[in-house]
N, C-alpha and C. Protein backbone atom coordinates (compact mmCIF):
# COMPACT_ATOMS: atom_id res chain seq x y z
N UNK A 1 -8.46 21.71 -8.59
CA UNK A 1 -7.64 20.82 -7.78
C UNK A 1 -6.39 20.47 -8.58
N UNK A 2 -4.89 20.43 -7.68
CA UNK A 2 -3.90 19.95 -8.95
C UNK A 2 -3.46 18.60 -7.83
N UNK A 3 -2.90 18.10 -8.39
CA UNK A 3 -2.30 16.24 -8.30
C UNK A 3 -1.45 16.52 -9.10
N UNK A 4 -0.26 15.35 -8.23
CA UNK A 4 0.92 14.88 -8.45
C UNK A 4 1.06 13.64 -8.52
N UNK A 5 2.05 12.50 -8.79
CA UNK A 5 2.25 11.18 -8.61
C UNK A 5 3.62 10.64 -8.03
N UNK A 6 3.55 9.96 -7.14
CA UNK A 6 5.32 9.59 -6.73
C UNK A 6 5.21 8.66 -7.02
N UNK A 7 5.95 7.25 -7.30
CA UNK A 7 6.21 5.75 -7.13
C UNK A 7 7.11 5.76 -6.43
N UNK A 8 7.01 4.65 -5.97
CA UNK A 8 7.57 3.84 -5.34
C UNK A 8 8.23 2.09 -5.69
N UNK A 9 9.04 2.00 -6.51
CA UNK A 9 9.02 0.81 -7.08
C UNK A 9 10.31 -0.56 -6.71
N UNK A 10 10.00 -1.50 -7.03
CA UNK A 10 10.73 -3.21 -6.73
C UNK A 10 11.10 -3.54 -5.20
N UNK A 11 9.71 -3.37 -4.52
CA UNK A 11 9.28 -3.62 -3.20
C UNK A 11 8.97 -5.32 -3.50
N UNK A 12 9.99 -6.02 -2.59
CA UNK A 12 9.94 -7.54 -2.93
C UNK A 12 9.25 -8.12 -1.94
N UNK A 13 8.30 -8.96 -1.98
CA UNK A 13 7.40 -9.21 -1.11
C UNK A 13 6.52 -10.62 -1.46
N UNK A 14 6.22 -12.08 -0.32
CA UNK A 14 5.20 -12.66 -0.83
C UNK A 14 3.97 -12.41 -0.62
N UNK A 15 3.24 -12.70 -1.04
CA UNK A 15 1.67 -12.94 -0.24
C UNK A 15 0.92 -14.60 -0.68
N UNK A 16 0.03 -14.43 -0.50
CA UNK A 16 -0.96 -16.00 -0.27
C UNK A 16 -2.06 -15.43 -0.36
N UNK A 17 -2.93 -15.44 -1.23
CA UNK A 17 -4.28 -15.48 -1.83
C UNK A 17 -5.52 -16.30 -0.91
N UNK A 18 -5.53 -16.90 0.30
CA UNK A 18 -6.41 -17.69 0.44
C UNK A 18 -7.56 -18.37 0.24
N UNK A 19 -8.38 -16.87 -0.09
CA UNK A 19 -9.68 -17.35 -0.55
C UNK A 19 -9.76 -17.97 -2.33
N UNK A 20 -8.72 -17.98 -2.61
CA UNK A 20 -8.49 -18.17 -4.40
C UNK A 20 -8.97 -19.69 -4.50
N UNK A 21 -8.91 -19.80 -5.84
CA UNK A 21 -9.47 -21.11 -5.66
C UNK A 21 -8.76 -22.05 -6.77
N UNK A 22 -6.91 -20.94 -7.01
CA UNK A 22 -6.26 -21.13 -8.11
C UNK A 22 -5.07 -21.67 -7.24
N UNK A 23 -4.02 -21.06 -8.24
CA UNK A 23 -2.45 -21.18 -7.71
C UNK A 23 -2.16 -19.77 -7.07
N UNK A 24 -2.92 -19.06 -7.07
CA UNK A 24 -2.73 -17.68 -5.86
C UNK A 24 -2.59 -18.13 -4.44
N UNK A 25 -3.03 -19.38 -4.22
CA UNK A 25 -3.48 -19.83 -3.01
C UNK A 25 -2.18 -20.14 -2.15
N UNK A 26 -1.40 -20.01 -3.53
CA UNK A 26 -0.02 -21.03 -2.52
C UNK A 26 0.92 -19.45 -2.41
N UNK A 27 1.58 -19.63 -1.60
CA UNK A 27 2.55 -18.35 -1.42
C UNK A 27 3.64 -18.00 -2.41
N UNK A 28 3.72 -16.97 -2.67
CA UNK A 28 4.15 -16.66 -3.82
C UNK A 28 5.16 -14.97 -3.75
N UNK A 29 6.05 -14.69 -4.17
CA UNK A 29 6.56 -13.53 -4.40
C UNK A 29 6.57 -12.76 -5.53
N UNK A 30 5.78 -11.24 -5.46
CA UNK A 30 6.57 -10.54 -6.69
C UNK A 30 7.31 -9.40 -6.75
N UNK A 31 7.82 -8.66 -7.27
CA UNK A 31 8.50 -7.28 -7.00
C UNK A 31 6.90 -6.42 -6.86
N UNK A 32 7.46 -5.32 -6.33
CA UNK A 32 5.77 -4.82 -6.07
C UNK A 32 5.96 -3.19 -6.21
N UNK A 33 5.13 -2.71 -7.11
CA UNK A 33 5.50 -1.01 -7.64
C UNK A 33 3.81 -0.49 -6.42
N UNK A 34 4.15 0.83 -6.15
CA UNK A 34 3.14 1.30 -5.26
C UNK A 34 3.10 2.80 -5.65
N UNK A 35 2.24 3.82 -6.47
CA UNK A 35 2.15 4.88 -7.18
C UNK A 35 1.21 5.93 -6.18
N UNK A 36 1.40 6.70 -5.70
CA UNK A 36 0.45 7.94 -4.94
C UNK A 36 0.15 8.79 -5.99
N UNK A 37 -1.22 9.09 -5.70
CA UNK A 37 -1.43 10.40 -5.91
C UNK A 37 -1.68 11.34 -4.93
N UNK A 38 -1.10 12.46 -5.06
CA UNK A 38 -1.47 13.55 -3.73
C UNK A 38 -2.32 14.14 -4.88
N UNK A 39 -3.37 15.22 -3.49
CA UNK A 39 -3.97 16.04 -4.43
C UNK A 39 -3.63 17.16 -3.42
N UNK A 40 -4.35 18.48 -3.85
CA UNK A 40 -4.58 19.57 -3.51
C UNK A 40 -4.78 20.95 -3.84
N UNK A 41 -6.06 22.03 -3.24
CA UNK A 41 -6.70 22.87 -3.74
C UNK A 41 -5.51 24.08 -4.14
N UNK A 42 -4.83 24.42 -3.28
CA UNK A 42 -3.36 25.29 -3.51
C UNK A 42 -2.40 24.72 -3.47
N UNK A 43 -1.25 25.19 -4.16
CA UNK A 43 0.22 24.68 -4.36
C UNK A 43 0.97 25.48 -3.04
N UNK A 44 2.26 24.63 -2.78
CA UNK A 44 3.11 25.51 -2.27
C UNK A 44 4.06 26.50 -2.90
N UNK A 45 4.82 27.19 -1.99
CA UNK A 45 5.38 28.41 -2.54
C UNK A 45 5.76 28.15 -3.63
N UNK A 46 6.61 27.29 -4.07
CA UNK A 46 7.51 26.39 -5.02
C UNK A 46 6.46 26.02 -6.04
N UNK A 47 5.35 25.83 -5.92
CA UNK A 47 4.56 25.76 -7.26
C UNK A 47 4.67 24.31 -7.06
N UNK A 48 4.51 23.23 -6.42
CA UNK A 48 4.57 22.14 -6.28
C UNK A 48 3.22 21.61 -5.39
N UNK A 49 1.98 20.35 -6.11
CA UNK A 49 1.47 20.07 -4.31
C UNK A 49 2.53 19.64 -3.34
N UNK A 50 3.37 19.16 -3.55
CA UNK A 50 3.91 18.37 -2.62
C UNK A 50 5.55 18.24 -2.75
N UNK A 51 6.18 18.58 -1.98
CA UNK A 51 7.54 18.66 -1.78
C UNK A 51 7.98 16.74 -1.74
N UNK A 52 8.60 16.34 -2.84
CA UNK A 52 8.38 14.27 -3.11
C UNK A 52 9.64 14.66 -2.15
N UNK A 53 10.64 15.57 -1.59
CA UNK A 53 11.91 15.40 -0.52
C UNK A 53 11.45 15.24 0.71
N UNK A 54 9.93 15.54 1.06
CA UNK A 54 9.65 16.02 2.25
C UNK A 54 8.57 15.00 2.20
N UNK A 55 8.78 13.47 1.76
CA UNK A 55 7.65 12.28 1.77
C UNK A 55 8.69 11.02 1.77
N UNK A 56 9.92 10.48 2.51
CA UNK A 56 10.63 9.80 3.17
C UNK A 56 10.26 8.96 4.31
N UNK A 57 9.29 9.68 4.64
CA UNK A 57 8.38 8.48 5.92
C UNK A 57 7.42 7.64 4.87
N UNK A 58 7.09 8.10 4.08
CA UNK A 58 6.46 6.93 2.98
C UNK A 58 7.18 6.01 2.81
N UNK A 59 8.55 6.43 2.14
CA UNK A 59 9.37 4.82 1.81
C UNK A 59 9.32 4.39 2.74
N UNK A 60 10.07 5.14 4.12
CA UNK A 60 10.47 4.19 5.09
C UNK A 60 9.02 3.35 5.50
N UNK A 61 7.79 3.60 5.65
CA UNK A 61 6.68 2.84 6.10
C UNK A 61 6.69 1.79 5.50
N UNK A 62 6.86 2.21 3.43
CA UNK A 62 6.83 0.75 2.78
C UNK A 62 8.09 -0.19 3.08
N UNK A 63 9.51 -0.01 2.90
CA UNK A 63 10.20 -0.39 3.12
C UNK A 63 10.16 -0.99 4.42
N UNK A 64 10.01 -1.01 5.74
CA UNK A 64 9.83 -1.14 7.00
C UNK A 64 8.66 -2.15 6.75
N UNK A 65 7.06 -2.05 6.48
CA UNK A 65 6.22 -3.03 6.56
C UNK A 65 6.62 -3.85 5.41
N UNK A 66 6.82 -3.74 3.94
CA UNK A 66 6.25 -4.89 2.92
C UNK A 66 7.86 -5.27 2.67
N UNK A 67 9.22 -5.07 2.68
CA UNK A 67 10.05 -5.09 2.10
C UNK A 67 10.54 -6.71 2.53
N UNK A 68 10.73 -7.83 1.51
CA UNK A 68 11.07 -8.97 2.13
C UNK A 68 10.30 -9.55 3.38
N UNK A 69 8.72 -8.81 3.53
CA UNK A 69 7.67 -9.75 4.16
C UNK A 69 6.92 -10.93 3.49
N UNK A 70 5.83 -11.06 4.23
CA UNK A 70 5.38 -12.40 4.31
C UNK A 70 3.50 -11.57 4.30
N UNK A 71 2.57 -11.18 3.69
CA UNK A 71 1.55 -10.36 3.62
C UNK A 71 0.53 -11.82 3.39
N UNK A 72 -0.53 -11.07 4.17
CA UNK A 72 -1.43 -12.48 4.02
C UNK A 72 -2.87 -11.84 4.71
N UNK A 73 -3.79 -12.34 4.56
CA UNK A 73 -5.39 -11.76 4.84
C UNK A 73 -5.33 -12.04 6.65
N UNK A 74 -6.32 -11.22 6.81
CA UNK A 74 -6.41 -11.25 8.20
C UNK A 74 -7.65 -12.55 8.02
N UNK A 75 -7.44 -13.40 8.87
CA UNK A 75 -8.32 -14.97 8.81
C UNK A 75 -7.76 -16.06 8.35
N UNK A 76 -6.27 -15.59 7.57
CA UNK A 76 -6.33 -16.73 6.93
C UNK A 76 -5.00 -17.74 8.15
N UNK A 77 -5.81 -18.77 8.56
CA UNK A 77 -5.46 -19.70 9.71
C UNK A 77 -4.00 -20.39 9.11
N UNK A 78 -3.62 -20.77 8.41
CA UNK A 78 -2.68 -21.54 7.69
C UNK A 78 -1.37 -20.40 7.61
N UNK A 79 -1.71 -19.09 7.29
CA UNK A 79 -0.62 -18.71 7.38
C UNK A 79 -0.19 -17.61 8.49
N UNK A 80 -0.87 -17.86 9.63
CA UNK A 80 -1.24 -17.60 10.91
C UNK A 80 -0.39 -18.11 11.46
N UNK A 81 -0.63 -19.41 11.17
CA UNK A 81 -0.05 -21.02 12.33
C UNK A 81 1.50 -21.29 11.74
N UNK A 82 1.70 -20.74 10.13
CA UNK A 82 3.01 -20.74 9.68
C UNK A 82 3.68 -19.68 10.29
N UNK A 83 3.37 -18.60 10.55
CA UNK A 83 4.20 -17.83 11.41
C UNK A 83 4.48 -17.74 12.32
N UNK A 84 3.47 -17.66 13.29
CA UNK A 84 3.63 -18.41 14.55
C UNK A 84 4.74 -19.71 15.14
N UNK A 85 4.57 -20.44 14.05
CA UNK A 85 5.40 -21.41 14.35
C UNK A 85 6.83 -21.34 14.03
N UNK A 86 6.85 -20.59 12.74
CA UNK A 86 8.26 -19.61 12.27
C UNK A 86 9.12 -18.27 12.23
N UNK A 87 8.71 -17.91 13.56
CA UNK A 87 8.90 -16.26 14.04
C UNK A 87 9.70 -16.10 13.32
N UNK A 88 10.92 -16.57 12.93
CA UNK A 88 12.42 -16.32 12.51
C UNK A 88 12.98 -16.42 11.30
N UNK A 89 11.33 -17.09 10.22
CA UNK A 89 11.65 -17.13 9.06
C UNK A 89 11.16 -16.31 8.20
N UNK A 90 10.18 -15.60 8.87
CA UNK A 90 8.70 -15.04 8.39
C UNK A 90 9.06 -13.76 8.74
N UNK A 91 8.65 -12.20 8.04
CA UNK A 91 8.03 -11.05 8.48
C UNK A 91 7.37 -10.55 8.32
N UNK A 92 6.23 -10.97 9.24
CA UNK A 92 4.69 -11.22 8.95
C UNK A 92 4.39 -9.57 8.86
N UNK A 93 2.91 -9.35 8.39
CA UNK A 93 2.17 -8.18 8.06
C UNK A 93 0.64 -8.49 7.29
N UNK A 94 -0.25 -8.88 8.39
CA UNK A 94 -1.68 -8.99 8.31
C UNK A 94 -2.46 -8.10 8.02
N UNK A 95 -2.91 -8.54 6.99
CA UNK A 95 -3.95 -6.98 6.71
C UNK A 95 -5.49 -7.10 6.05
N UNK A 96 -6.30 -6.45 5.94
CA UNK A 96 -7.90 -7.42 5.82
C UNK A 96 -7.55 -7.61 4.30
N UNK A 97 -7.07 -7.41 3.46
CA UNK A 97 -6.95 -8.10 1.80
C UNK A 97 -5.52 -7.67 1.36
N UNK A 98 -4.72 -8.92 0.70
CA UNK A 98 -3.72 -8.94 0.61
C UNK A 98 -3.69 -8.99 -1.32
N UNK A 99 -4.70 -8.63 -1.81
CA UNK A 99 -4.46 -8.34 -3.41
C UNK A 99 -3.99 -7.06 -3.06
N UNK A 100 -4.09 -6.54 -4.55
CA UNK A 100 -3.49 -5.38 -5.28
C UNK A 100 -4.71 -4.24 -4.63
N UNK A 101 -5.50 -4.90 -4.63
CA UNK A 101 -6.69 -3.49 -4.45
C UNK A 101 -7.18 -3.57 -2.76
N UNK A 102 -6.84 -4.82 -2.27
CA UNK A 102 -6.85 -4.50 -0.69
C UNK A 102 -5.38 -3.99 -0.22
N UNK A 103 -3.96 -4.35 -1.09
CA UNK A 103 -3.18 -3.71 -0.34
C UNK A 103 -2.99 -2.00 -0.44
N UNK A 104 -3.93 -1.54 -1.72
CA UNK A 104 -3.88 0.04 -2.19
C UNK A 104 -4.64 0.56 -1.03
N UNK A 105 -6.03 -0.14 -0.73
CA UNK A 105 -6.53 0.15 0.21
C UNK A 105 -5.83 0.44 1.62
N UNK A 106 -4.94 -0.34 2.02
CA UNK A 106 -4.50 -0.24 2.95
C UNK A 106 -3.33 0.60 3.06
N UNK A 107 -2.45 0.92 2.04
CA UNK A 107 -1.46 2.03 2.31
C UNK A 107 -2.54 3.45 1.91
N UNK A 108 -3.51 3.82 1.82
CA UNK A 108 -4.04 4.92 1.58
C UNK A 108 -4.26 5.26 2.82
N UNK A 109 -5.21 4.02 3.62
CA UNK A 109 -5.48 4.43 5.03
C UNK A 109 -4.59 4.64 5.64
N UNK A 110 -3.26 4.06 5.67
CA UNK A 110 -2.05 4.10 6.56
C UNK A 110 -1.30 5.11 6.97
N UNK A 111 -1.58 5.64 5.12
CA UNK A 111 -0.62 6.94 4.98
C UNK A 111 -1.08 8.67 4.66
N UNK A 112 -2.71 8.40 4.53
CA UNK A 112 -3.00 9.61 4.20
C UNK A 112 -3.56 10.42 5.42
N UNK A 113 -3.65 9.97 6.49
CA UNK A 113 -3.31 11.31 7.82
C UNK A 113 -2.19 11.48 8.41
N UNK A 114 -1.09 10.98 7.79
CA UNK A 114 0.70 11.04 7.95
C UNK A 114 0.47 12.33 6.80
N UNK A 115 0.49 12.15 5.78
CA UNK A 115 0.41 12.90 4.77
C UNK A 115 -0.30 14.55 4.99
N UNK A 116 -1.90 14.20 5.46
CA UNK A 116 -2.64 15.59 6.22
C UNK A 116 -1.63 15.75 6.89
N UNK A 117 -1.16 15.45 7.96
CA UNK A 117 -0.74 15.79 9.22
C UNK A 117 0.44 16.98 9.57
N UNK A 118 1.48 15.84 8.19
CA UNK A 118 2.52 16.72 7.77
C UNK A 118 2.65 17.90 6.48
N UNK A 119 1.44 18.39 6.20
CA UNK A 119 0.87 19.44 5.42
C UNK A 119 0.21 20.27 5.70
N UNK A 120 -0.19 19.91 6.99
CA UNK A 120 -1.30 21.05 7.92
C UNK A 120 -2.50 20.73 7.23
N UNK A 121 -2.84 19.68 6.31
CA UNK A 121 -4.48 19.40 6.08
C UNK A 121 -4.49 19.93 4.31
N UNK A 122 -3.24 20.06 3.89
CA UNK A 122 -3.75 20.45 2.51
C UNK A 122 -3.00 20.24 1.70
N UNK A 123 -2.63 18.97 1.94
CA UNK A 123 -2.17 17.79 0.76
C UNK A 123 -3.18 16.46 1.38
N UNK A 124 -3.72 15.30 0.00
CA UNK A 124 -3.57 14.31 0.88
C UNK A 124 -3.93 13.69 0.16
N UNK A 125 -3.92 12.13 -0.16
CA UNK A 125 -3.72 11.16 -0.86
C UNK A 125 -4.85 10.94 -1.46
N UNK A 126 -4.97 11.15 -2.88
CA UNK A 126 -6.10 11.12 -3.72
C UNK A 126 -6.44 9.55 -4.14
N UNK A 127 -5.86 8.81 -4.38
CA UNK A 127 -5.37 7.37 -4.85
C UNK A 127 -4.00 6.36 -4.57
N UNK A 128 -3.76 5.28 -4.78
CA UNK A 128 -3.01 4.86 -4.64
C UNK A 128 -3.73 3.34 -5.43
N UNK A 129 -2.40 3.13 -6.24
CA UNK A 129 -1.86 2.13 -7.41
C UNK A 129 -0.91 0.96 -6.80
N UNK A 130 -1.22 -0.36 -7.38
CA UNK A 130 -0.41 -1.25 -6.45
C UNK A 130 -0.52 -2.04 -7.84
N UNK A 131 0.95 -2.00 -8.17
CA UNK A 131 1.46 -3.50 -9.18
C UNK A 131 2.05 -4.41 -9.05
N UNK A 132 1.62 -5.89 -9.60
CA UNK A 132 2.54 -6.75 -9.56
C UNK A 132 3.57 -7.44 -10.53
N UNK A 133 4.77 -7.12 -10.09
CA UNK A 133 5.34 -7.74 -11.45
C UNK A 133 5.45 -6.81 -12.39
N UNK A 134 4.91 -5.61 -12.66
CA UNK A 134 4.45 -4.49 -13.85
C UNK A 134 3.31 -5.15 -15.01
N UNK A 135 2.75 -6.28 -13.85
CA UNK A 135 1.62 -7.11 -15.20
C UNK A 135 0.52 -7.14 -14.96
N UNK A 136 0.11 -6.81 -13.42
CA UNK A 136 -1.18 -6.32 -12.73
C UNK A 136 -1.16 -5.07 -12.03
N UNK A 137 -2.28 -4.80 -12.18
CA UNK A 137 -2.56 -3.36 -11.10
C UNK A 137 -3.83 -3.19 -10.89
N UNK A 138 -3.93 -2.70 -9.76
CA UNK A 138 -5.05 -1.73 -9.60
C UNK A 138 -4.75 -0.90 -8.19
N UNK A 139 -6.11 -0.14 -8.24
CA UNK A 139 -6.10 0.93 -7.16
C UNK A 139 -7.21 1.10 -6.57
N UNK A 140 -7.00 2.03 -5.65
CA UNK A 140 -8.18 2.49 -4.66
C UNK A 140 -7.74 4.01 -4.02
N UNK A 141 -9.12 4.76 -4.54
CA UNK A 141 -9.24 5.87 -3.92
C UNK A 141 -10.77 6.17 -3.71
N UNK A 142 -10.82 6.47 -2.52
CA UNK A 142 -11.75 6.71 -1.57
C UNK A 142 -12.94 7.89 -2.30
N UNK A 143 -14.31 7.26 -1.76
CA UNK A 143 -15.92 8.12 -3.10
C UNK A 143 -16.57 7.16 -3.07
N UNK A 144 -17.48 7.72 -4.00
CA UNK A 144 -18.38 6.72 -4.77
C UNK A 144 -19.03 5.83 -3.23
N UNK A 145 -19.16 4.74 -3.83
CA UNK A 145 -20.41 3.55 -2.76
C UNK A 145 -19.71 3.72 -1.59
N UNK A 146 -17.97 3.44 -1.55
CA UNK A 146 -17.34 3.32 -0.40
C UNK A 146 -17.65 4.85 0.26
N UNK A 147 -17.66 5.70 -0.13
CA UNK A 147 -17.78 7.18 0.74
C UNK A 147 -18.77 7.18 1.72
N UNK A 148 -19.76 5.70 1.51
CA UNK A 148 -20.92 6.89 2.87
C UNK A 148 -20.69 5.52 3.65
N UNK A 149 -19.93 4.68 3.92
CA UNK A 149 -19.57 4.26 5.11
C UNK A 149 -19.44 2.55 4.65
């Protein structure tokens, strides 16, 4: 199998921690780095998995959802009722976990049958890395316990 890595980096964005039981809790902004890995069994002609010219719907997805939003857990009522009430201040983007390792989670799912789709099935997102600040990280790629459902 060969893998590649793109970043994606100083995606400015807050989120709100809810379930924390710290100062995560309160809304907060950081610059935000987001790292792919593609994988795949053959290269293209070019000796490349993945053409990084021909993966522009990636930025635009991140840029378009997280860029100068407002990211927050799906449940959490407080910053529900803040948006709601502030259509015009807010650009909201709900998602079931708004850390580092629920938001990796969630651009993997988002983006890796964009990714199949536009490869004919033989590229596709091995992992994905989510930092904050360049002082936290983590990731999520799909196996292990999570693989059987």
């Amino acid at each position: 199998m060969f893998s590649c890595r793109k970043t994606y980096s100083d995606i400015p964005f807050a989120h709100r921690q809810d379930t924390h039981d710290g100062h995560c809790a309160l809304i907060h902004g950081h610059n935000w780095t987001f790292t792919f890995e593609f994988s795949a069994a053959t290269l293209e002609g070019t000796g490349f998995v993945i053409d990084f010219g021909k993966l522009e719907f990636i930025r635009a997805e991140i840029v378009g959802r997280f860029d100068h939003a407002y990211v927050y857990n799906r449940g959490d009522a407080a910053s529900r009722m803040l948006v709601e009430a502030n259509p015009s201040v807010f650009k909201p983007l709900e998602v079931d976990r708004c850390s580092c390792e629920g938001i990796a989670r969630y651009l993997l799912e988002l983006l890796d049958p964009k990714v199949r789709a536009a490869t004919g099935g033989r590229v596709w997102i091995s992992a994905v890395e989510v930092e904050e600040d360049s002082k936290n990280s983590a990731s999520y790629a799909p196996g292990g316990a999570d693989a059987s459902g």
